[in-house]
Protein backbone atom coordinates (compact mmCIF):
# COMPACT_ATOMS: atom_id res chain seq x y z
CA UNK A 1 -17.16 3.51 -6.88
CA UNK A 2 -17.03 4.85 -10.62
CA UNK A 3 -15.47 8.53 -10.03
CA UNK A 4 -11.75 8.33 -10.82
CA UNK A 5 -9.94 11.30 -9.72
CA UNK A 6 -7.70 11.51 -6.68
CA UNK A 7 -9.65 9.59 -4.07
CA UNK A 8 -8.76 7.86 -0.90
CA UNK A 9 -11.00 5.17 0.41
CA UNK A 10 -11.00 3.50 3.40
CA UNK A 11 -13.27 -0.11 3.33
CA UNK A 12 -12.91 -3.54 2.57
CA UNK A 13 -10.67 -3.72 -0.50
CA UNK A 14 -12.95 -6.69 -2.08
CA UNK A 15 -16.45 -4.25 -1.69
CA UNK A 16 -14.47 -1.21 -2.91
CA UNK A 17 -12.76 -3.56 -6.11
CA UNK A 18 -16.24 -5.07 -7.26
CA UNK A 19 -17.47 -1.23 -7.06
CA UNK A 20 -15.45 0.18 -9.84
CA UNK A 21 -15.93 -0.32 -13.91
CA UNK A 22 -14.24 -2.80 -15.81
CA UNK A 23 -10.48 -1.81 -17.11
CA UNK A 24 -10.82 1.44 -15.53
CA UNK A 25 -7.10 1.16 -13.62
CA UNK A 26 -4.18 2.06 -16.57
CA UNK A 27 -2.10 0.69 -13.43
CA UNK A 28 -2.19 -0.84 -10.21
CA UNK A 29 0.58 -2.21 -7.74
CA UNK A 30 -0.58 -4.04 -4.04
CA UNK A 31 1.73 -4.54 -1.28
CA UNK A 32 -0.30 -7.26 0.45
CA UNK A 33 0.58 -8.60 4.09
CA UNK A 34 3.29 -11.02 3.66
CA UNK A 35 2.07 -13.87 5.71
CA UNK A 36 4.78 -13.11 8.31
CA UNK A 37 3.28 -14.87 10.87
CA UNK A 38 3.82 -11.93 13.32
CA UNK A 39 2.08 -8.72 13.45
CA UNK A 40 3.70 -5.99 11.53
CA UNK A 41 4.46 -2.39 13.60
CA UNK A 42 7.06 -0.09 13.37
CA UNK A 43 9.79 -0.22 16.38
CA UNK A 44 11.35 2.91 17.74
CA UNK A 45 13.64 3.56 20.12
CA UNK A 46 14.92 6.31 22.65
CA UNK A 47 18.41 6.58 23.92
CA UNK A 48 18.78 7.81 27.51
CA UNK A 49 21.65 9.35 29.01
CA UNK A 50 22.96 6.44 31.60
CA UNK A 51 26.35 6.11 32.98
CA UNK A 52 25.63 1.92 32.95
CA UNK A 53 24.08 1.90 29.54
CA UNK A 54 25.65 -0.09 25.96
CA UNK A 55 26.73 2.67 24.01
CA UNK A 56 28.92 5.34 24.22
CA UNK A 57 28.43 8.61 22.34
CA UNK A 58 30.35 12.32 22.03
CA UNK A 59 33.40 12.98 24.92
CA UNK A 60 32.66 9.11 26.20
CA UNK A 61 29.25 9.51 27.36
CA UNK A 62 27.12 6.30 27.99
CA UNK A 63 23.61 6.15 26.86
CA UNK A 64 20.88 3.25 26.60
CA UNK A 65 18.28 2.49 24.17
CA UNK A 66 14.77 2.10 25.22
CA UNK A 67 11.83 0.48 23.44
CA UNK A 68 9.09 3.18 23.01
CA UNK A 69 6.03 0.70 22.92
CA UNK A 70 2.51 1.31 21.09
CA UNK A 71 4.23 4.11 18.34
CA UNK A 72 3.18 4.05 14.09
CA UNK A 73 0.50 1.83 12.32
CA UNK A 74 0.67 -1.82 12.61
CA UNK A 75 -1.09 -5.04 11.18
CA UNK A 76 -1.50 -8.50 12.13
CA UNK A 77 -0.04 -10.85 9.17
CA UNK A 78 -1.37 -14.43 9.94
CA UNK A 79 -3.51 -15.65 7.24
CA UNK A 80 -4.80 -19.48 7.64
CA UNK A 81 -5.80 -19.36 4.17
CA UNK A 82 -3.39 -16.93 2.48
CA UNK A 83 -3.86 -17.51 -1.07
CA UNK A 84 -7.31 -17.54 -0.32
CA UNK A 85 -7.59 -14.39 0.86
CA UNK A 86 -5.62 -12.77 -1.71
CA UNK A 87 -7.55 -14.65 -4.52
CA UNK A 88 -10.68 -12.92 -5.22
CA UNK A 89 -9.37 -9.76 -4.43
CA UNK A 90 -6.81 -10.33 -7.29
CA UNK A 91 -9.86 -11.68 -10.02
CA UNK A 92 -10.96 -8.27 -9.51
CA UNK A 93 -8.09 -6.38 -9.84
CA UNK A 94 -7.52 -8.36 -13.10
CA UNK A 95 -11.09 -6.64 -14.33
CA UNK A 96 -10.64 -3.44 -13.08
CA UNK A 97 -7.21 -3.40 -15.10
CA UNK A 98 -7.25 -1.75 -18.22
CA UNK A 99 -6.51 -3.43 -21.70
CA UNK A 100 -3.40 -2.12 -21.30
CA UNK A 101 -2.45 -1.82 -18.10
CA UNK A 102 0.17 -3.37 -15.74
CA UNK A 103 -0.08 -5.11 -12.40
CA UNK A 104 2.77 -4.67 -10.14
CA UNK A 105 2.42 -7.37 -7.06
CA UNK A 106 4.80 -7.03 -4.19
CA UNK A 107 5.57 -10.26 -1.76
CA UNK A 108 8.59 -11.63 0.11
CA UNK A 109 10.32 -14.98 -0.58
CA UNK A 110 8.01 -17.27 2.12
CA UNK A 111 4.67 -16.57 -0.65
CA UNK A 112 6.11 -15.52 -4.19
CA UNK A 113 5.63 -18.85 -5.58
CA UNK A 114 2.76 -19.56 -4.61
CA UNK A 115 1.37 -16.22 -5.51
CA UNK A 116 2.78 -16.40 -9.60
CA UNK A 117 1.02 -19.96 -9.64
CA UNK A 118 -2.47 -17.65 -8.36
CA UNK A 119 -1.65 -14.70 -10.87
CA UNK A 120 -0.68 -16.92 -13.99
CA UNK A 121 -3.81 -18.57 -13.02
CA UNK A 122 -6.17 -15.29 -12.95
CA UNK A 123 -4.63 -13.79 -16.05
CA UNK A 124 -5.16 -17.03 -18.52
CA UNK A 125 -8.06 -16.51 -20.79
CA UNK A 126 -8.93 -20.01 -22.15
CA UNK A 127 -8.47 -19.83 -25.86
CA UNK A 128 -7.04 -16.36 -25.98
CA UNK A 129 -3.81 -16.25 -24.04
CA UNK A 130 -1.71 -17.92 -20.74
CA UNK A 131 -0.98 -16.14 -17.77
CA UNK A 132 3.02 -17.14 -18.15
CA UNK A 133 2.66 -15.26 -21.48
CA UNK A 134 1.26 -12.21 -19.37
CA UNK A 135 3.69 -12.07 -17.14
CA UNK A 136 7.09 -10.13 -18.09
CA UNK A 137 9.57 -9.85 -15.05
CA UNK A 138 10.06 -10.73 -11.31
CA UNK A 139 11.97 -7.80 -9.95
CA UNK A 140 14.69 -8.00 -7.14
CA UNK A 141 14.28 -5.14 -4.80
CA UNK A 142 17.97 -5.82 -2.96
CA UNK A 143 18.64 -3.53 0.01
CA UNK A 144 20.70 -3.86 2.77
CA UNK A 145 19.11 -2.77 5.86
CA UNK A 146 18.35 -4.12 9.29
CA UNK A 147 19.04 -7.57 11.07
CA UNK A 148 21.72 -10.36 10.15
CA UNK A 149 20.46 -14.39 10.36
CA UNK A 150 23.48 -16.39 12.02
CA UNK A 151 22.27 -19.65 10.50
CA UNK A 152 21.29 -18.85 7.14
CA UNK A 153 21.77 -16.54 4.35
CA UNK A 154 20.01 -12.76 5.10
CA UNK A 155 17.04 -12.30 3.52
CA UNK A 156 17.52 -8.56 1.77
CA UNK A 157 15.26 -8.62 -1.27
CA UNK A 158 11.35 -8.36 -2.02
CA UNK A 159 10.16 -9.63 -4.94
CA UNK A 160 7.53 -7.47 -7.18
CA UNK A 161 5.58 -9.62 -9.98
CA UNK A 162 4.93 -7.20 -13.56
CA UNK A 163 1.70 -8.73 -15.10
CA UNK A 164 0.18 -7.23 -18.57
CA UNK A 165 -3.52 -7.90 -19.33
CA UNK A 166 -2.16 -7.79 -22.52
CA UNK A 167 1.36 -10.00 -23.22
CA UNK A 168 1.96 -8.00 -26.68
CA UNK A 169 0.52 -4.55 -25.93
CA UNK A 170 1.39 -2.39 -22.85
CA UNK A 171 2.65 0.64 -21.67
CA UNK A 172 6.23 0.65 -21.24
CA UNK A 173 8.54 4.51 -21.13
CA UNK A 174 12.04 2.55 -20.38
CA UNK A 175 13.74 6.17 -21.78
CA UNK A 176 11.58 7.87 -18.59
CA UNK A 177 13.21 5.70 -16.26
CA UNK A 178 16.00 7.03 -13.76
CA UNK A 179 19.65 6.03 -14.78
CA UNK A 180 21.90 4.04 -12.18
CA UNK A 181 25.74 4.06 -11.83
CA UNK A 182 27.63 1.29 -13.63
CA UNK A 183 29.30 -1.22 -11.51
CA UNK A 184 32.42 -0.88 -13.40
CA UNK A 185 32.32 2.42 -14.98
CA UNK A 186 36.08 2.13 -16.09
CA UNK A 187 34.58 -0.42 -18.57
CA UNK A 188 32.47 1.57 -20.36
CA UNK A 189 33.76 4.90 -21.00
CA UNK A 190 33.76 8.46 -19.14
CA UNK A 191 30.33 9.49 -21.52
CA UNK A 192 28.67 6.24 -20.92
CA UNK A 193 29.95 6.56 -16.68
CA UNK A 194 28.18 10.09 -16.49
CA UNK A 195 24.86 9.30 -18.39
CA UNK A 196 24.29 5.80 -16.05
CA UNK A 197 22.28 3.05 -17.36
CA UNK A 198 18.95 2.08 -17.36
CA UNK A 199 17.76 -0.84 -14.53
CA UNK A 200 17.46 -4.11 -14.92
CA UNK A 201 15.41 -6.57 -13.20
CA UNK A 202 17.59 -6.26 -9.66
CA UNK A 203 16.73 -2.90 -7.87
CA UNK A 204 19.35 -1.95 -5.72
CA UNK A 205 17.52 0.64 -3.48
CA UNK A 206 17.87 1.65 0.64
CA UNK A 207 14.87 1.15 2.52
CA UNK A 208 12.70 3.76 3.83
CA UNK A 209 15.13 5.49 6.38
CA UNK A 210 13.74 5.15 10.02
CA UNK A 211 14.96 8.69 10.69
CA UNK A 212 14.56 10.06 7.51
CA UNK A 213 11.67 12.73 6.29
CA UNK A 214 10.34 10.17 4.24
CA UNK A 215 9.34 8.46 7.03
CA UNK A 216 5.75 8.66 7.64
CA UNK A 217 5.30 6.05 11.16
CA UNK A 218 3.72 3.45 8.90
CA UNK A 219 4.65 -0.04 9.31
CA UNK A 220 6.52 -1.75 6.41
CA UNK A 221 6.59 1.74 4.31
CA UNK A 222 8.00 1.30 0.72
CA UNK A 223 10.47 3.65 -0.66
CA UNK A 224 8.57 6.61 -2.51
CA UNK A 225 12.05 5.49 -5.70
CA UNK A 226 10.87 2.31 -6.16
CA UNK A 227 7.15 3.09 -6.71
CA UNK A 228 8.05 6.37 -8.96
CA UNK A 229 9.95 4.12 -11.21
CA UNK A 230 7.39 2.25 -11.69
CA UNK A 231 4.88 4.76 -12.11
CA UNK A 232 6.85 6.44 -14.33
CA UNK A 233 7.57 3.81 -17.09
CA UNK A 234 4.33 1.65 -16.98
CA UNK A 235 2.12 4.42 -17.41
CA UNK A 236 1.17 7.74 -18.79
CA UNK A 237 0.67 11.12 -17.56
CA UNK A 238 -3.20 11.78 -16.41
CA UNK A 239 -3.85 8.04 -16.18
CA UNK A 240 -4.87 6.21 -12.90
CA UNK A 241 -2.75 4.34 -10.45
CA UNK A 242 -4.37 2.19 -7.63
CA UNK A 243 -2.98 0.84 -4.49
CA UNK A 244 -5.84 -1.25 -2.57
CA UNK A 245 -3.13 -2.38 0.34
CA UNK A 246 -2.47 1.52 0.05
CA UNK A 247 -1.22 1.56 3.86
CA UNK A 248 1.25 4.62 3.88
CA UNK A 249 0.04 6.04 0.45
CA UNK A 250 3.59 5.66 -1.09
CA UNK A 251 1.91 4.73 -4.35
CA UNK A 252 -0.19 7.81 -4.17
CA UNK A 253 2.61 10.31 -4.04
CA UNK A 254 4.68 8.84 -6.75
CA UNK A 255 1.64 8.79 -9.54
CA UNK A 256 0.62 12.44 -8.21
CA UNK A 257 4.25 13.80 -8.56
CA UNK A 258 4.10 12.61 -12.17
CA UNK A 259 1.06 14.32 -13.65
CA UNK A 260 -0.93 10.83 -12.49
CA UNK A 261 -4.12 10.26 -10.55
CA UNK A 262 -4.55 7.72 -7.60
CA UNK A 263 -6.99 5.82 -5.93
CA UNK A 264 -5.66 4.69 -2.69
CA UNK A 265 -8.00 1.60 -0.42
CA UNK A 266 -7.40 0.49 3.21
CA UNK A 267 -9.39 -0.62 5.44
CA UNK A 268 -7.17 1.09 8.39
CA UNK A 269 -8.19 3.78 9.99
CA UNK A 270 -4.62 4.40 11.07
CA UNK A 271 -3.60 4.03 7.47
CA UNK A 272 -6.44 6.66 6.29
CA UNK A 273 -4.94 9.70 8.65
CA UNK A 274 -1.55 8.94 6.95
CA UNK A 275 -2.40 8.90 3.58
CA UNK A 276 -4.68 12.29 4.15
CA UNK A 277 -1.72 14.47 5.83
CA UNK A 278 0.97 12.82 3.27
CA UNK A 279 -1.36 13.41 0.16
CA UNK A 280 -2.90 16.79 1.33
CA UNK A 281 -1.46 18.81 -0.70
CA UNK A 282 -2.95 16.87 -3.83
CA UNK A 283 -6.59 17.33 -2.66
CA UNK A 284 -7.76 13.81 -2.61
CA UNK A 285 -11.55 13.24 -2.62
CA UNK A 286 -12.24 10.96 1.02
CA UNK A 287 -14.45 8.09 0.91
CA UNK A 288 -15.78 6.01 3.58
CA UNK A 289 -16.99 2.23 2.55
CA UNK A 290 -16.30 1.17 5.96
CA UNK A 291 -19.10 0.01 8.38
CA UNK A 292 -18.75 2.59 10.92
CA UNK A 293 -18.73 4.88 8.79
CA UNK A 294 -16.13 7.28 10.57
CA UNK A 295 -14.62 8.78 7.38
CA UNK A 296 -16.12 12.35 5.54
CA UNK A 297 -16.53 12.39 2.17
CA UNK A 298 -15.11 15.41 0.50
């Protein structure tokens, strides 16, 4: 697949990756399964009026929750082999990525360290330059969202590896990133309070809210802020962002809002009818690499 332009593909992710040109992708961030062990679907719930039930709402009236079974986009996320599976589809995201391009990779604290071992691996070029020179920050993404361990410490971060093809030359806009509140604002001034700061390497950013409009059904959804941040300062306006895990298409809106073009990949059917009503209004071209075939082009 040579055609950049906005373009969603459903297929294999390795077929579609050996397809396109070498450095043709000014950016690309994955959200890979996470080797969870346990298949990955959204849960909702239903309350029901019930005089019996475990919570009590407006003027003391009882309600229960109900599981509503079978609703959003799931995965399984059980890899025997994990690192084998992710390997040769990250050798060719390494040539599809442009000269100066970034790659953002998004894991959980169960794979991370294996997966920077596989990346500093893939972006050494004997002679020329390591992969621990190429990459330039593990970010934190710290929420604090969902359910508490009793025996341990909650896990409430992701971790997101930046890797330049280039260690000296990349694209990097930190004045076009959003601003944050200080921590102590009394510290620094009333000017300094009201302007913010720029980010550092810890994210602090609310998940995707399960009620919210963002919410598009998709299991394991990233937060459209997180991805525009990125979009924003790693790349430049009319270049080309692509998501091969693209699931929800969260990538896909962020590049689009900001003048960018996408190429979204999954091999989900499920995933394919969310990313065409979410990115409709941007007219994305709709390819089918898959073996049935089910997909229109456009």
């Amino acid at each position: 697949m040579n055609q950049i332009g906005n373009t969603i593909v459903r297929g294999n992710n390795l077929d579609v990756l050996r397809g396109m040109k070498v450095g043709s992708m000014e950016l690309i961030y994955v959200d890979p399964p996470f080797n969870t062990g346990r298949r990955q679907a959204r849960t909702q719930m239903k309350t029901v009026r019930d005089e019996a039930g475990d919570r009590v709402g407006f003027g003391g009236r009882r309600y229960r929750t109900e599981l509503v079974e079978g609703t959003g986009a799931g995965y399984g996320d059980r890899f025997d082999d994990f690192i084998g599976f992710l390997r040769p589809r990250m050798v060719e995201a390494y040539r599809v990525l442009s000269e100066t391009g970034s790659l953002f990779f998004h894991i959980d604290y169960r794979e991370v360290h294996y997966c920077k071992v596989m990346l500093d691996e893939i972006f050494t070029v004997e002679g020329k330059v390591s992969g621990r020179e190429c990459f330039q920050n593990e970010i934190i993404w710290a929420y604090d969202y969902g359910a508490r361990a009793t025996k341990r410490w909650p896990a409430k971060h992701d971790n997101i590896l930046w890797y330049t093809k280039d260690p000296m030359r990349y694209t990097f806009h930190l004045n076009d990133t959003d601003r944050i509140p200080y921590m102590a604002p009394g510290l620094v001034g009333a000017v300094k309070a009201a302007r913010g700061k720029t980010p550092t390497d810890v994210w602090w950013h609310t998940i995707v809210s399960p009620t919210g409009k963002e919410k598009t059904g998709y299991a394991t959804q990233k937060p459209l802020g997180v991805l525009e941040r990125i979009v924003r300062v790693h790349s430049n306006a009319g270049e080309t962002v692509l998501d091969f895990f693209a699931g929800s298409g969260t990538t896909g809106e962020a590049a689009a809002k900001h003048g960018r073009q996408f190429v979204m990949v999954d091999e989900s059917a499920e995933a394919v009818e969310v990313m065409k009503k979410r990115l409709e209004r941007y007219s994305p071209r709709l390819v089918d690499a898959s073996p049935s075939g089910s997909v229109k082009r456009a």
